[in-house]
Protein backbone atom coordinates (compact mmCIF):
# COMPACT_ATOMS: atom_id res chain seq x y z
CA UNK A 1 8.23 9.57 10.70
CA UNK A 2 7.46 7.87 13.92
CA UNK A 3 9.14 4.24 15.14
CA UNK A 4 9.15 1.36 13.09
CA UNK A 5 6.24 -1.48 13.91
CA UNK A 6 6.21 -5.56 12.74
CA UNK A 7 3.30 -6.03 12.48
CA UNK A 8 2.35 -10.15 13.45
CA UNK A 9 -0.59 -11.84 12.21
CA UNK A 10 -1.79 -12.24 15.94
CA UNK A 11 -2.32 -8.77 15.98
CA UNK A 12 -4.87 -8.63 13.35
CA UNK A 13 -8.48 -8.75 13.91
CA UNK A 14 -9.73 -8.54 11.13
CA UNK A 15 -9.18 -6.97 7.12
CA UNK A 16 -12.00 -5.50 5.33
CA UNK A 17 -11.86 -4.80 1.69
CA UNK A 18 -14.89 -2.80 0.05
CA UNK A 19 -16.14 -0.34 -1.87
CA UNK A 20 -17.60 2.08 0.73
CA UNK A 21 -21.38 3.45 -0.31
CA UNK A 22 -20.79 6.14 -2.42
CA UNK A 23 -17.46 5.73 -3.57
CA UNK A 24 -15.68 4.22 -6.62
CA UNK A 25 -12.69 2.62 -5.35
CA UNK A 26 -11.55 -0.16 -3.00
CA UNK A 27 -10.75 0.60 1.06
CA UNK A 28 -8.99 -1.89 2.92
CA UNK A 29 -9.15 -1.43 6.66
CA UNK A 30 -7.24 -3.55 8.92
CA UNK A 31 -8.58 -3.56 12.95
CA UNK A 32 -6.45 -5.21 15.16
CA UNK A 33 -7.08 -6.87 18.38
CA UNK A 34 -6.10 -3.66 20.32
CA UNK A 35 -9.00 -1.79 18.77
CA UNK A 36 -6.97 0.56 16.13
CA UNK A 37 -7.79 0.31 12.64
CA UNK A 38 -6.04 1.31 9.47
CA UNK A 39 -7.65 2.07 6.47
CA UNK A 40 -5.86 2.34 2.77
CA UNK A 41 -7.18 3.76 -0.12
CA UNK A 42 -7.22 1.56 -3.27
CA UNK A 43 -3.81 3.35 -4.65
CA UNK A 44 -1.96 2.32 -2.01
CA UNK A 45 -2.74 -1.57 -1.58
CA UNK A 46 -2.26 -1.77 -5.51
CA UNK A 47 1.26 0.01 -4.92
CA UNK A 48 2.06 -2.12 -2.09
CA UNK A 49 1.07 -5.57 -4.02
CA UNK A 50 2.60 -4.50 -7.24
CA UNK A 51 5.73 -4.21 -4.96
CA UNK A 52 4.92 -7.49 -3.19
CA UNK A 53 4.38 -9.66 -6.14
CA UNK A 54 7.45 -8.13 -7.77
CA UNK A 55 10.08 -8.92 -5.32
CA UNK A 56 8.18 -12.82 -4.47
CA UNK A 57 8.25 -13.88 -8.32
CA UNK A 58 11.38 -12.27 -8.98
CA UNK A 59 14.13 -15.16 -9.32
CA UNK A 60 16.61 -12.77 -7.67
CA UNK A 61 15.67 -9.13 -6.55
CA UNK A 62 15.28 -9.11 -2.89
CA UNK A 63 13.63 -5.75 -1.74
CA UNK A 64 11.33 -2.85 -3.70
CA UNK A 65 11.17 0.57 -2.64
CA UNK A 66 8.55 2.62 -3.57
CA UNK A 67 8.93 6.52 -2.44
CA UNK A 68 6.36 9.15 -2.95
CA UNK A 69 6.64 11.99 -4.53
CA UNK A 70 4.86 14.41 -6.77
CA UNK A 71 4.41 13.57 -10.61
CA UNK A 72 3.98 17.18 -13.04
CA UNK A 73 3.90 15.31 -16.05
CA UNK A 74 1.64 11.65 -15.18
CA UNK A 75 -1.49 10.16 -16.55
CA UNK A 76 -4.72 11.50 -17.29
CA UNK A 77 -6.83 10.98 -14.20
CA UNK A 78 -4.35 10.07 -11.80
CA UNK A 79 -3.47 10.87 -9.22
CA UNK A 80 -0.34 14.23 -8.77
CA UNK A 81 1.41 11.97 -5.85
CA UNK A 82 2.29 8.63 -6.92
CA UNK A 83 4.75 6.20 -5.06
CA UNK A 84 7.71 5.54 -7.63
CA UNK A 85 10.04 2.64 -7.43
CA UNK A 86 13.41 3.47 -6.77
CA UNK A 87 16.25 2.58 -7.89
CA UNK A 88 18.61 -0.07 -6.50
CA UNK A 89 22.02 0.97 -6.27
């Protein structure tokens, strides 16, 4: 993995969420003012807000980790590489 990045409000542009023509699920892209863009598929925002809303309404945990990793045995329609919360030791 390359260098960690904190990422500042200033630096964003501007977020887009849609449903691109043709598709089914959400994108989120993110441009910032340097004229990169990210863009997230729908599985991933919903992992990282599931996360988000966990550890901010939680009266004590402080931190969620979520680590992908391939699933043999998941849901019907899903998808095989889901990120899975781990453990707190």
């Amino acid at each position: 993995m390359g260098a960690e990045r904190n990422i500042s409000n200033e630096e964003v542009a501007e977020i887009k969420v849609e449903i691109p023509e043709g598709h089914y699920h959400l994108r989120t892209t993110i441009k910032f003012v340097d004229g990169t863009s990210l863009t997230f598929q729908e599985a991933t925002v919903a992992n990282l807000v599931r996360a988000f809303i966990d550890v901010k309404t939680h009266p004590t945990k402080t931190r969620a980790t979520l680590k992908g990793r391939p699933v043999s045995a998941g849901k019907k329609g899903y998808a095989k590489w889901q990120l899975i919360e781990e453990e707190e030791a």
